[in-house]
C-alpha atoms as a PDB file:
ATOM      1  CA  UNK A   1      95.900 120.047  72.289  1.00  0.00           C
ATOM      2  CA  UNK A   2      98.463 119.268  74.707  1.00  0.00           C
ATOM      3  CA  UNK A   3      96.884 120.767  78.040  1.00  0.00           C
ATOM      4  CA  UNK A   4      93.448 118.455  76.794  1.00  0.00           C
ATOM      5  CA  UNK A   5      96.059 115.740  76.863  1.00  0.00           C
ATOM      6  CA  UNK A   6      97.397 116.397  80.196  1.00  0.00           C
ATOM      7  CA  UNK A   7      94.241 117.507  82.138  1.00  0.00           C
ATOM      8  CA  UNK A   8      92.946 114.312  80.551  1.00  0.00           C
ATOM      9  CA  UNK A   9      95.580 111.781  82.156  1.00  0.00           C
ATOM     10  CA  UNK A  10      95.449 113.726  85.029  1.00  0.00           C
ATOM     11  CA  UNK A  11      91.640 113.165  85.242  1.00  0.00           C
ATOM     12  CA  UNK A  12      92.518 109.021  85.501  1.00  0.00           C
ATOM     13  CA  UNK A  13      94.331 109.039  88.451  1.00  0.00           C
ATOM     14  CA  UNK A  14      93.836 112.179  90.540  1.00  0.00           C
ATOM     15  CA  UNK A  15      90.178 110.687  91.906  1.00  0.00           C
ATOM     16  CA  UNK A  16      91.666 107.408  93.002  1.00  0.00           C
ATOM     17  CA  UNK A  17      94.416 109.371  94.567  1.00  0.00           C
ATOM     18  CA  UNK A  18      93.079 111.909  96.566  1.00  0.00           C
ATOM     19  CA  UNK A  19      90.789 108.943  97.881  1.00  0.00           C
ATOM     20  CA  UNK A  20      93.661 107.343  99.330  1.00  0.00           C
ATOM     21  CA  UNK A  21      95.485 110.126 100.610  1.00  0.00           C
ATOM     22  CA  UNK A  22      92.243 111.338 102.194  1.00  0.00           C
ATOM     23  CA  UNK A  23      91.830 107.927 103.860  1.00  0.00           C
ATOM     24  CA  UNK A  24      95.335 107.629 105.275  1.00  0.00           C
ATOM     25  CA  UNK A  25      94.540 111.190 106.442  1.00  0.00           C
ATOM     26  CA  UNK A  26      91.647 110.350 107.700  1.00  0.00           C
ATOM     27  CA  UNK A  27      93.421 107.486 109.763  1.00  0.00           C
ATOM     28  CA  UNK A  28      96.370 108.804 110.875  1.00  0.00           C
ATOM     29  CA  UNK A  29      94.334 111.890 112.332  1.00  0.00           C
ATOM     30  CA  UNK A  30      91.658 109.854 114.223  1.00  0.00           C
ATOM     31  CA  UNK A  31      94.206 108.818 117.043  1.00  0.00           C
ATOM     32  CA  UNK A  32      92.784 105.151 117.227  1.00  0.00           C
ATOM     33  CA  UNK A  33      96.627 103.829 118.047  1.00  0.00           C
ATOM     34  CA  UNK A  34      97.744 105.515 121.116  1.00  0.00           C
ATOM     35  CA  UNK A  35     101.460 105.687 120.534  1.00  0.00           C
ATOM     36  CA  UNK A  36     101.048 107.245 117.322  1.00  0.00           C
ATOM     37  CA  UNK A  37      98.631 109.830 119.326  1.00  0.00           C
ATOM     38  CA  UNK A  38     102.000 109.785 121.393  1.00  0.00           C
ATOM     39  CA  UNK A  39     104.113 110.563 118.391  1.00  0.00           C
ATOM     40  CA  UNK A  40     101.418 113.176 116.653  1.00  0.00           C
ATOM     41  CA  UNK A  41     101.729 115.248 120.079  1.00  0.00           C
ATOM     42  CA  UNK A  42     105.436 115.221 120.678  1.00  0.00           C
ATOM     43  CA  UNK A  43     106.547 115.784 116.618  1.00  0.00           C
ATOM     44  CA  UNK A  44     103.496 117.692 115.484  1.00  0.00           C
ATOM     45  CA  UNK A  45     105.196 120.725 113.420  1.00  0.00           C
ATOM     46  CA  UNK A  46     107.347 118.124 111.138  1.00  0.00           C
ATOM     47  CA  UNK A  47     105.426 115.432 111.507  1.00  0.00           C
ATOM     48  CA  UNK A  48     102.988 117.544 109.424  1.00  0.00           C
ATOM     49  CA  UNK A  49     105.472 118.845 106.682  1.00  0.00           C
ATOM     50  CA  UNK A  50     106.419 115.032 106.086  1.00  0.00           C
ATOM     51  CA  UNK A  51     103.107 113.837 105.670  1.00  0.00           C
ATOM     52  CA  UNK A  52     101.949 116.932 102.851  1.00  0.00           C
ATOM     53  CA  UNK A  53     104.891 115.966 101.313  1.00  0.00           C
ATOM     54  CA  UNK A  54     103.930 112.077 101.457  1.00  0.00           C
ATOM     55  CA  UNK A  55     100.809 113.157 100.238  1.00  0.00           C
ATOM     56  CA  UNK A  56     101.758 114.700  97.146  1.00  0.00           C
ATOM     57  CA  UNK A  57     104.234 111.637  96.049  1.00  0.00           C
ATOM     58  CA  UNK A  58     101.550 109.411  96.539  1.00  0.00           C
ATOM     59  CA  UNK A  59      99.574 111.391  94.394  1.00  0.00           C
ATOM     60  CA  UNK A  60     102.070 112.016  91.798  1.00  0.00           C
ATOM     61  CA  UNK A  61     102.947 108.673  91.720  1.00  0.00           C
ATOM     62  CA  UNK A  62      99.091 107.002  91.406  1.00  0.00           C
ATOM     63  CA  UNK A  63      98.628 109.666  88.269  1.00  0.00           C
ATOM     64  CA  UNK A  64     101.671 108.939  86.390  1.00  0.00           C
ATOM     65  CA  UNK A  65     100.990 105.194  87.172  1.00  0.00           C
ATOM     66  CA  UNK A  66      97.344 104.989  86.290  1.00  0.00           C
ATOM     67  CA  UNK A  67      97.886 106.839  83.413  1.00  0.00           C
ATOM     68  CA  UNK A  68     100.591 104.796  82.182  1.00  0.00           C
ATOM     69  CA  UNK A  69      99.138 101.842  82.835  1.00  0.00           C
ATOM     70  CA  UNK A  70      96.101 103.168  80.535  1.00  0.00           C
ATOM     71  CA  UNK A  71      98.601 103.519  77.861  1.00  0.00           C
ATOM     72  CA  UNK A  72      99.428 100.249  78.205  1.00  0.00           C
ATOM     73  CA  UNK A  73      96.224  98.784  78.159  1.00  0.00           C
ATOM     74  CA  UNK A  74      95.014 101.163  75.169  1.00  0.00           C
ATOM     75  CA  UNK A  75      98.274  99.422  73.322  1.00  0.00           C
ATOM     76  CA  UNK A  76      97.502  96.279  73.649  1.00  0.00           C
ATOM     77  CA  UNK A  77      93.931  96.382  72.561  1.00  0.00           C
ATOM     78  CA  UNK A  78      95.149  97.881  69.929  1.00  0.00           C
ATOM     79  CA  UNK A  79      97.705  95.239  68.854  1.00  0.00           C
ATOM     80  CA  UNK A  80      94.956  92.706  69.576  1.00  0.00           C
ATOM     81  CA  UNK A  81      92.502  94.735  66.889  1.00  0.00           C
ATOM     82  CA  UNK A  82      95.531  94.545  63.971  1.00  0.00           C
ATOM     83  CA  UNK A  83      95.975  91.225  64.925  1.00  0.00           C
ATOM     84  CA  UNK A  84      92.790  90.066  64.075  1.00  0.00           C
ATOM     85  CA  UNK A  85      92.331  92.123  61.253  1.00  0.00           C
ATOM     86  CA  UNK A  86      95.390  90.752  59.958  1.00  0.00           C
ATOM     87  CA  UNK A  87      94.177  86.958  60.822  1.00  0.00           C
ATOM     88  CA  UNK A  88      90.961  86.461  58.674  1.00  0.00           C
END
């Protein structure tokens, strides 16, 4: 019951995430801003620890916070609901 739970609130976020981790991938590898090409050449052994470990915050992050937020939203419907049922 608890795994369902988790894999379930990890299903909310973890699409949106790896979407925007793939795009800032996708960015930072296709050299379009020569200094960073600059950078990318001179720093390339850390510079790629630093950004799997960016990656993965940004991921953790956008799961807890989407799912969280869900919570939140999920809450106040259903405050809204016992309101009205308590308001004829």
């Amino acid at each position: 019951m608890v795994k369902k739970k988790i894999w379930k609130q990890l299903a909310v976020g973890l699409p949106l995430a790896v979407a925007i981790v793939i795009s800032i991938s996708i960015n930072i590898f296709s050299q379009w801003h020569k200094e960073a090409e600059k950078v990318m050449k001179r720093e390339n052994a850390s510079l790629v620890i630093v950004l799997i470990g960016a990656s993965l915050i940004i991921v953790v992050f956008i799961v807890i916070f989407s799912a969280r937020h869900r919570w939140d939203m999920n809450e106040q419907h259903y405050k809204e609901l016992l309101a009205k049922k308590d308001n004829p």
